[in-house]
Protein backbone atom coordinates (compact mmCIF):
# COMPACT_ATOMS: atom_id res chain seq x y z
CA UNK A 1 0.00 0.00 0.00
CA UNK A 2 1.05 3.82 -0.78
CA UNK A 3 -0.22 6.72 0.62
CA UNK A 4 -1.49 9.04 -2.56
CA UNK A 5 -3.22 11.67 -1.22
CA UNK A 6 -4.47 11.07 1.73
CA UNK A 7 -5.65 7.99 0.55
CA UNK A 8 -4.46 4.43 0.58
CA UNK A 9 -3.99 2.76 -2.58
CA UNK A 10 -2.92 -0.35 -3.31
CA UNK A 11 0.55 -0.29 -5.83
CA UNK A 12 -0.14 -3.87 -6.44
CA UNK A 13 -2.13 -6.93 -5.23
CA UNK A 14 -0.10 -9.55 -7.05
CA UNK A 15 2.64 -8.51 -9.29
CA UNK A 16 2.32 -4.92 -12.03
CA UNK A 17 3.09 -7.26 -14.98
CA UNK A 18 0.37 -9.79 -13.80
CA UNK A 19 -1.77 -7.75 -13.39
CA UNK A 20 -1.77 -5.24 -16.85
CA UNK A 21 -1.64 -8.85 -18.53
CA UNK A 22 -4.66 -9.42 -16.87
CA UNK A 23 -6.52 -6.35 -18.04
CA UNK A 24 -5.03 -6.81 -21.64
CA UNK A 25 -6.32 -10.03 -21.99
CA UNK A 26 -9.00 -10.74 -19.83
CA UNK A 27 -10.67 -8.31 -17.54
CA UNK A 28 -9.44 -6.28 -14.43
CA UNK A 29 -10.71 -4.12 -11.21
CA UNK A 30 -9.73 -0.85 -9.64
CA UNK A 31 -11.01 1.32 -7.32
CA UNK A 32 -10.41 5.05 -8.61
CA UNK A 33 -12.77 6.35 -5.78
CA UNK A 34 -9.89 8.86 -5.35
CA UNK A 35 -10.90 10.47 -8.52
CA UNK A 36 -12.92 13.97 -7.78
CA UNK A 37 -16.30 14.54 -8.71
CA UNK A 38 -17.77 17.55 -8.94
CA UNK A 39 -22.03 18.42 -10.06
CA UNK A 40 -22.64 21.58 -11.58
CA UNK A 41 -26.45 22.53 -12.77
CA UNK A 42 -28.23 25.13 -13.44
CA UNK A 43 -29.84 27.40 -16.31
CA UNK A 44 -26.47 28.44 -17.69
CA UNK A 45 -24.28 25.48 -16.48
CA UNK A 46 -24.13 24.55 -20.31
CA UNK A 47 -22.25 27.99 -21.24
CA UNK A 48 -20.30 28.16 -17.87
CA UNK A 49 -18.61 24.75 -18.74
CA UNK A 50 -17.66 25.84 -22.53
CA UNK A 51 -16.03 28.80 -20.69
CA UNK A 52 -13.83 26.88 -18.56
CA UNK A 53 -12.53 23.63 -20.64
CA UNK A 54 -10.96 23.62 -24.26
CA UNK A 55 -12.93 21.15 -26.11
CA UNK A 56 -16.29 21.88 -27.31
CA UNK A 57 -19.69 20.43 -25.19
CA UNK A 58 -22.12 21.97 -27.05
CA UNK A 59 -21.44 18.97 -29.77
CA UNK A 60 -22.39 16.50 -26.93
CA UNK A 61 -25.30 14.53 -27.01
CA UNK A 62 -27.31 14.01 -23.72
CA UNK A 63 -25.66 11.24 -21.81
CA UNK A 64 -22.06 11.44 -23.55
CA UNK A 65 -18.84 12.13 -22.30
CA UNK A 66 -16.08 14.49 -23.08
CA UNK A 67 -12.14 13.86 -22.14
CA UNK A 68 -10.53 17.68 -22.12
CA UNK A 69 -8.51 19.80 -20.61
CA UNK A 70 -8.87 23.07 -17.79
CA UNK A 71 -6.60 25.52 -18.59
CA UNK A 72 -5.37 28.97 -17.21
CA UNK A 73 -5.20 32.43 -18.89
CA UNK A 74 -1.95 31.87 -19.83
CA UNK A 75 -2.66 28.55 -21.64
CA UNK A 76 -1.47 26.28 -18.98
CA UNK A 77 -3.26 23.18 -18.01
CA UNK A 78 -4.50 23.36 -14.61
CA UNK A 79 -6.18 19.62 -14.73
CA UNK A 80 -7.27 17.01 -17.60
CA UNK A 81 -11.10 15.50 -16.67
CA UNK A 82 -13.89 14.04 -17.71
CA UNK A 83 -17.36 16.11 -18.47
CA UNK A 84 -20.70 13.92 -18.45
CA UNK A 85 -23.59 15.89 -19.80
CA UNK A 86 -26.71 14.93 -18.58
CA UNK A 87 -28.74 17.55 -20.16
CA UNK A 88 -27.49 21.58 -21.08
CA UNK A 89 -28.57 22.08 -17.33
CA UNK A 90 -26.25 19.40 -15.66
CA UNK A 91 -23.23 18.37 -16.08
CA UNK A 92 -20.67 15.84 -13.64
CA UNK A 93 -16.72 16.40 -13.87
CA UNK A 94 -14.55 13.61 -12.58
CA UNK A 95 -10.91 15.06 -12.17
CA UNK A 96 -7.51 14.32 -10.76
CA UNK A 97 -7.32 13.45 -6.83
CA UNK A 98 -4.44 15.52 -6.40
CA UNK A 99 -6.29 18.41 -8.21
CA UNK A 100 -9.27 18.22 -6.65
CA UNK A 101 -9.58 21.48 -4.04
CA UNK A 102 -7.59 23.70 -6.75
CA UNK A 103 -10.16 22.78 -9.55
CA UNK A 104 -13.06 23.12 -7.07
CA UNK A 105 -11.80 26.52 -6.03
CA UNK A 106 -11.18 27.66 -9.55
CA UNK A 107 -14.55 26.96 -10.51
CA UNK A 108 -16.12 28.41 -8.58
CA UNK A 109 -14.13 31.72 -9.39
CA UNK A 110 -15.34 31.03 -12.47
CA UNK A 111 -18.50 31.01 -11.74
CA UNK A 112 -19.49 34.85 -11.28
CA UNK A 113 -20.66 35.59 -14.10
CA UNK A 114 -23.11 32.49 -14.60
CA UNK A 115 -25.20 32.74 -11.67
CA UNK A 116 -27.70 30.87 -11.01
CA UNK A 117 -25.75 28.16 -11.06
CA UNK A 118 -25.12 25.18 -8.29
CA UNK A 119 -21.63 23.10 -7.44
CA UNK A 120 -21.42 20.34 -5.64
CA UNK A 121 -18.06 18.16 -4.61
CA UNK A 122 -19.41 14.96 -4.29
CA UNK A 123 -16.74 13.03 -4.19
CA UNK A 124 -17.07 11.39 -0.60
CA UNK A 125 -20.27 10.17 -1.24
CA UNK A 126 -20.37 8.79 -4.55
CA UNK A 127 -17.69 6.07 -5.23
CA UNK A 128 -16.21 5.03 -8.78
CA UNK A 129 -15.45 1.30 -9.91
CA UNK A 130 -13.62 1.36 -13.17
CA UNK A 131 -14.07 -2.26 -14.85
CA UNK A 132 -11.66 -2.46 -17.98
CA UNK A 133 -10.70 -5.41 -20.38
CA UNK A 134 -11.89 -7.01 -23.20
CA UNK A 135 -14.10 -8.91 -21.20
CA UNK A 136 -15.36 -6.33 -18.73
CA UNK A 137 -18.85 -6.28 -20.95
CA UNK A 138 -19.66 -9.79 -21.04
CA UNK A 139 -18.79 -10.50 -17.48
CA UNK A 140 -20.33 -6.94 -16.57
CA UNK A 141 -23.84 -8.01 -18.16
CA UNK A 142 -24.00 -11.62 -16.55
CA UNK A 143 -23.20 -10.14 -13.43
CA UNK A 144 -25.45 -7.08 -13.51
CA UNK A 145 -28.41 -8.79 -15.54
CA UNK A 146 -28.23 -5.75 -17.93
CA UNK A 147 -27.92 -5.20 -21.57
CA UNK A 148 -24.97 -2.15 -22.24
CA UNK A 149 -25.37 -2.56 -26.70
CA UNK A 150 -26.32 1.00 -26.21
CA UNK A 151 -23.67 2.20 -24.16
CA UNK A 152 -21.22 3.74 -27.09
CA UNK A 153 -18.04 4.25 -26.31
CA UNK A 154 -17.61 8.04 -23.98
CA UNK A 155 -21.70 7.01 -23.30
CA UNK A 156 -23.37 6.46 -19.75
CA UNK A 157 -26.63 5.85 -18.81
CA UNK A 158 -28.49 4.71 -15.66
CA UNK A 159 -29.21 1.84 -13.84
CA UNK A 160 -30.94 0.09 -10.66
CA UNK A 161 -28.23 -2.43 -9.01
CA UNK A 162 -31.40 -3.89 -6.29
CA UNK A 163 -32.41 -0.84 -4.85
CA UNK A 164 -29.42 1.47 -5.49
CA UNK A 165 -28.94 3.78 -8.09
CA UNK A 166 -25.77 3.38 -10.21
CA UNK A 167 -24.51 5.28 -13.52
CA UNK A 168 -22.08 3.22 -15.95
CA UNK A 169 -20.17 4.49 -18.27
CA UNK A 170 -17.96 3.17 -21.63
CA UNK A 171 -15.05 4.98 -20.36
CA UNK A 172 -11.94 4.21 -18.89
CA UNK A 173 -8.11 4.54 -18.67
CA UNK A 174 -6.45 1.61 -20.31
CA UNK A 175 -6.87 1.53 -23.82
CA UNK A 176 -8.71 -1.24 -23.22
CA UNK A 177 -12.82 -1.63 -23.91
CA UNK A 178 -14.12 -0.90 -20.25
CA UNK A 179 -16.65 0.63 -17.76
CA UNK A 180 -16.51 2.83 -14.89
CA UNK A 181 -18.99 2.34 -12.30
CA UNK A 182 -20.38 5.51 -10.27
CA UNK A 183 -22.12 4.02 -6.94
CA UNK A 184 -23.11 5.40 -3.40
CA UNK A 185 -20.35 4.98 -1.02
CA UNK A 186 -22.56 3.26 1.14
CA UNK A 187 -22.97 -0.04 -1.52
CA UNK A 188 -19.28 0.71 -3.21
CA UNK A 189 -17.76 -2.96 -1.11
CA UNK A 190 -20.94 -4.54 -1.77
CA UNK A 191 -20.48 -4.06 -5.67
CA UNK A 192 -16.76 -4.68 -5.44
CA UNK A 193 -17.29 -7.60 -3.93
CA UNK A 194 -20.48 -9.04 -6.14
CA UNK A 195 -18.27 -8.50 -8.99
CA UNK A 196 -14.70 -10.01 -8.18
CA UNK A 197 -16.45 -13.09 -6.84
CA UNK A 198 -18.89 -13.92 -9.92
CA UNK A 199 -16.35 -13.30 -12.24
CA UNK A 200 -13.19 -14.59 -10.47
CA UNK A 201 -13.19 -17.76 -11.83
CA UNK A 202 -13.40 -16.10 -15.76
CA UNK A 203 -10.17 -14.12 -15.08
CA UNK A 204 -11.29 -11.21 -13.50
CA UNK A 205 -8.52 -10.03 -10.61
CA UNK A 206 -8.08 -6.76 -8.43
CA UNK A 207 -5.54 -4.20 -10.25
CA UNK A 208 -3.45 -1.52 -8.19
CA UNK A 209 -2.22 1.78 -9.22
CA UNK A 210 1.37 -0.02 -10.81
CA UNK A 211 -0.26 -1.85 -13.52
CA UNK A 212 -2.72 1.28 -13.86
CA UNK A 213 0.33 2.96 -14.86
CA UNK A 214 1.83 0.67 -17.11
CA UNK A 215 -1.49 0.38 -18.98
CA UNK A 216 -2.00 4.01 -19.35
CA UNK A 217 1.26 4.79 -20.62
CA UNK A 218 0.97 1.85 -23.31
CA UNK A 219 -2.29 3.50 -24.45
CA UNK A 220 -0.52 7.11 -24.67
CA UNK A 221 -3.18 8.45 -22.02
CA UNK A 222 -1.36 11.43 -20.46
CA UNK A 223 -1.05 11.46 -16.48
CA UNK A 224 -1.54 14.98 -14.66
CA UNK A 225 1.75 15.68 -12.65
CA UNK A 226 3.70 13.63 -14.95
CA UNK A 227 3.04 14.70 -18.46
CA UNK A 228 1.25 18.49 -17.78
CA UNK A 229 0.85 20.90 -15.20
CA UNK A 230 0.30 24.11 -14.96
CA UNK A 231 3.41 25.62 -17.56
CA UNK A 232 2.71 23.17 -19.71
CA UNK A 233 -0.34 24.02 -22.81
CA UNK A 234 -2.23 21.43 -24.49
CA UNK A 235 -0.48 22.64 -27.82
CA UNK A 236 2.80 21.30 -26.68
CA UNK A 237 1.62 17.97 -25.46
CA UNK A 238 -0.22 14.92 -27.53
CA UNK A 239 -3.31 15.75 -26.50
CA UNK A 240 -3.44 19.08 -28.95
CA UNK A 241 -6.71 17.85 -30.47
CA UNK A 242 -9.04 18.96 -27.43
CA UNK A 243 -8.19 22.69 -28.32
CA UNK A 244 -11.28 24.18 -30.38
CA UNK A 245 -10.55 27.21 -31.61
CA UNK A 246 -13.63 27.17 -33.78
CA UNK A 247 -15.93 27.11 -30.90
CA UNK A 248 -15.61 30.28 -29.43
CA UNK A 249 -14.39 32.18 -26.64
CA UNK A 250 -12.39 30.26 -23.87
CA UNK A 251 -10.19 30.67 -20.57
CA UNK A 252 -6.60 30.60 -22.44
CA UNK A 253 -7.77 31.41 -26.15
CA UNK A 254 -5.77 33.98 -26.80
CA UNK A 255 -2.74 32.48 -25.25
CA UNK A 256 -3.16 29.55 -27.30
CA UNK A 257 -3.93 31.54 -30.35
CA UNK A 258 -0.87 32.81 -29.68
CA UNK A 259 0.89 30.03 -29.47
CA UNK A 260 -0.46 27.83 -32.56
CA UNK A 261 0.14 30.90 -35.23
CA UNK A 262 4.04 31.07 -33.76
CA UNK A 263 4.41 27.16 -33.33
CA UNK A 264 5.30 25.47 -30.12
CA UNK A 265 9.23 25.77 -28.95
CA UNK A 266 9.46 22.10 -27.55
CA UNK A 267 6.85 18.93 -28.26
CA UNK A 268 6.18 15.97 -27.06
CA UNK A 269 6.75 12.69 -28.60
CA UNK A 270 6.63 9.01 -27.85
CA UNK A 271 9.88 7.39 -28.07
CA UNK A 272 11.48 3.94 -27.70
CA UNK A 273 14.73 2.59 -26.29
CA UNK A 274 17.41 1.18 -28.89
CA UNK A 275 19.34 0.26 -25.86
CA UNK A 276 19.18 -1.36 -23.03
CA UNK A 277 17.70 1.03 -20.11
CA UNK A 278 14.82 1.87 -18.86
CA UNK A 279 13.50 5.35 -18.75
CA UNK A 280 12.18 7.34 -16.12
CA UNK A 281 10.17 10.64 -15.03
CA UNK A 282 13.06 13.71 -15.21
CA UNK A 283 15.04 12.27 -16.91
CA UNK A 284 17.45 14.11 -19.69
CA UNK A 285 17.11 14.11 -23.16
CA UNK A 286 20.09 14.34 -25.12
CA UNK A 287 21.22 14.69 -28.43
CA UNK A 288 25.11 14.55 -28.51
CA UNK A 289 26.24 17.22 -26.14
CA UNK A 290 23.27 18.91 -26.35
CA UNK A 291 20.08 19.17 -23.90
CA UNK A 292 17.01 19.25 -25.78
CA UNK A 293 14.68 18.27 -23.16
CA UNK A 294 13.32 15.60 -20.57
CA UNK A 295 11.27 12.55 -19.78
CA UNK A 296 7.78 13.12 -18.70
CA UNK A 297 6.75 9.44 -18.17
CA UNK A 298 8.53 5.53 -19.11
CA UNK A 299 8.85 2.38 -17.62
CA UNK A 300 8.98 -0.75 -19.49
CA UNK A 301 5.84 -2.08 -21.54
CA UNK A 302 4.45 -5.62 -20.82
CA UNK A 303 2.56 -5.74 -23.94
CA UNK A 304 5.30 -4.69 -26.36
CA UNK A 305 8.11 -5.67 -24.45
CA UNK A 306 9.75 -2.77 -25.27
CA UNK A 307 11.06 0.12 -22.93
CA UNK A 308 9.05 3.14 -23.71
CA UNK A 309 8.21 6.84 -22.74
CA UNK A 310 6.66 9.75 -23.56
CA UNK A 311 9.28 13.34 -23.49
CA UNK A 312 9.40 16.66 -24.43
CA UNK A 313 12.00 17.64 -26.71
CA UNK A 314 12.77 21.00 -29.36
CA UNK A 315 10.14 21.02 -32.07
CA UNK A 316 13.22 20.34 -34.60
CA UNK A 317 13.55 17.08 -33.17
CA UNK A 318 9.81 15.86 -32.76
CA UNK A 319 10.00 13.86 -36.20
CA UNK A 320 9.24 9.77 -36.14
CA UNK A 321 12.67 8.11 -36.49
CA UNK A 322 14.55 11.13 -34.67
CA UNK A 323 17.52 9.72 -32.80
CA UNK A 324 18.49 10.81 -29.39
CA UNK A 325 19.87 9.81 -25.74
CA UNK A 326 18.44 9.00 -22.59
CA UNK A 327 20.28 9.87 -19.76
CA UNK A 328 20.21 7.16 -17.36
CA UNK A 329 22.02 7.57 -13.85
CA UNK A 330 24.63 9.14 -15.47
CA UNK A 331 25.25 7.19 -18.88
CA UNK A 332 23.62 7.60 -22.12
CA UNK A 333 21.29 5.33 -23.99
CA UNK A 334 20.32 5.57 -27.35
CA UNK A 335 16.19 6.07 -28.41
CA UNK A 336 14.29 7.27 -31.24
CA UNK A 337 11.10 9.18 -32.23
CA UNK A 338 8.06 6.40 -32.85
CA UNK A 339 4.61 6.67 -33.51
CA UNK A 340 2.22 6.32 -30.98
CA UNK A 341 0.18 4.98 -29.23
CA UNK A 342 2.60 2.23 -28.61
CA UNK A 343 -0.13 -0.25 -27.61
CA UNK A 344 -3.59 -0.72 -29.42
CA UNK A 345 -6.48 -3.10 -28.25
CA UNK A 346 -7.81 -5.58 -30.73
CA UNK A 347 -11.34 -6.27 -30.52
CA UNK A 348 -11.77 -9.53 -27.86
CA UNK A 349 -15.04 -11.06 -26.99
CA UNK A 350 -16.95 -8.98 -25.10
């Protein structure tokens, strides 16, 4: 067990590699209760949210969900979450743990100028269940005794679990097919339990936050602390896409505008080791004697069995099949420039 923010999370149950096989092949559990969650409604919720995230939720449908960043005037990203629309008049966020009070607060500064409008942190009383695999559906359905054909992926919907009130969505942070399961606090063991012990027997095992990494990193999913904080713009990053200039005004537009008409000073790319070594958060990125920038997040991959990362380095050298060091405890191995992601799921039984 690790402390992470006040709370206690398991880093693994059985081994990290076991356990991301498990999830890439079969199905696997974790318990990302730590996640925030935030409610927001009122008449001009819909508006207030376009004005505080990048990508654009007026092209939602009801009961969709939207991956973007939260970003500051100057362009920097103060948090990467989740927006559920229920209807233009209420809307759920699930952000970072470690995030959680400074995205609270800065909504809510936000918020002047869209009054009426109501925020709730619900967080300790609603608890999330993320269920990811290839297999998460099928065992999900016989479990649950529900049909999820019409659960899209970035889709959720509701559901009675006896007498409790659940919400499931096709969402997740793997790369794998998967569900994340929003339930009262109250029933959260109950559920957890229900569903490792029906479906233990099918492959189904408890995951901890090792493998989560591992899995996400595979899948190119970007990790808040890591990969982006707060002097660090969407532009620069992988995750470019979930700017929309075309959808109006914005916190950050004009920073960003800025920023895409000169063209971003440093990029990130995903890269691969030609050597042995494996590389780490911080670490330097070299090419010859020259610093041209540093690793945001690598370990090695189970599924490719390759040692992998994600860095930033000078725009020049952003280019697939760039060649450059890794400096590792003081000695230099050799990496290149690949495309990413490095890991894609193939479609399993559900």
């Amino acid at each position: 067990m690790v402390s992470f923010h006040d709370y206690s999370m398991p880093l693994h149950y059985s081994s990290i590699i076991n356990e991301h096989l498990c999830v890439r092949e079969n199905a696997g559990l974790f318990d990302v209760s730590h996640m925030g969650r935030f409610e927001i409604s009122g008449d001009k919720a819909l508006p207030f949210i376009q004005h505080v995230i990048t990508n654009n939720v007026v092209r939602l449908a009801d009961k969709q969900a939207l991956y973007t960043p939260i970003c500051n005037e100057q362009g920097g990203i103060i948090d990467d979450i989740l927006v559920y629309k229920w209807h233009d008049k209420s809307f759920m966020l699930v952000v970072n743990c470690g995030n959680r009070e400074k995205d609270f607060l800065w909504l809510q500064k936000q918020a002047t100028n869209y009054q009426p409008l109501e925020m709730k942190d619900v967080t300790d009383r609603v608890s999330l269940i993320s269920f990811q695999g290839p297999l998460s559906g099928r065992m999900l359905e016989a479990t649950l005794s529900y049909k999820l054909d019409h659960l899209r992926r970035f889709s959720f919907d509701n559901f009675l679990w006896d007498d409790t009130q659940i919400v499931i969505s096709r969402t997740g942070y793997t790369g794998e097919d998967g569900f994340e399961i929003f339930v009262d606090a109250k029933q959260a063991v109950r559920l957890w339990d229900l569903l490792l012990e029906k479906n233990k027997q099918n492959g189904l095992n408890p995951i901890g936050l090792g493998a989560r990494d591992t899995l996400r990193l595979e899948a190119c999913l970007l990790l808040y602390g890591n990969d982006m904080d707060e002097t660090i713009t969407p532009l620069e990053t992988i995750i470019d896409w979930t700017v929309k200039f075309d959808k109006g005004d914005f916190i950050g537009r004009e920073a960003l505008s800025r920023q895409k008409e000169k063209g971003t000073v440093r990029k990130m790319v995903g890269f691969e080791m030609t050597d042995l070594g494996i590389p780490r958060h911080g670490y330097p990125v070299l090419k010859g004697n020259e610093s041209i920038g540093k690793v945001t997040s690598g370990s090695f991959s189970p599924s490719t069995h390759k040692n992998v990362g994600l860095c930033f380095v000078k725009t020049q050298y952003a280019k697939t099949g760039e060649e450059f060091q890794i400096q590792i405890r003081n000695n230099n191995y050799n990496a290149r420039v690949v495309k990413i992601p490095f890991y894609r799921s193939i479609k399993k039984e559900r």
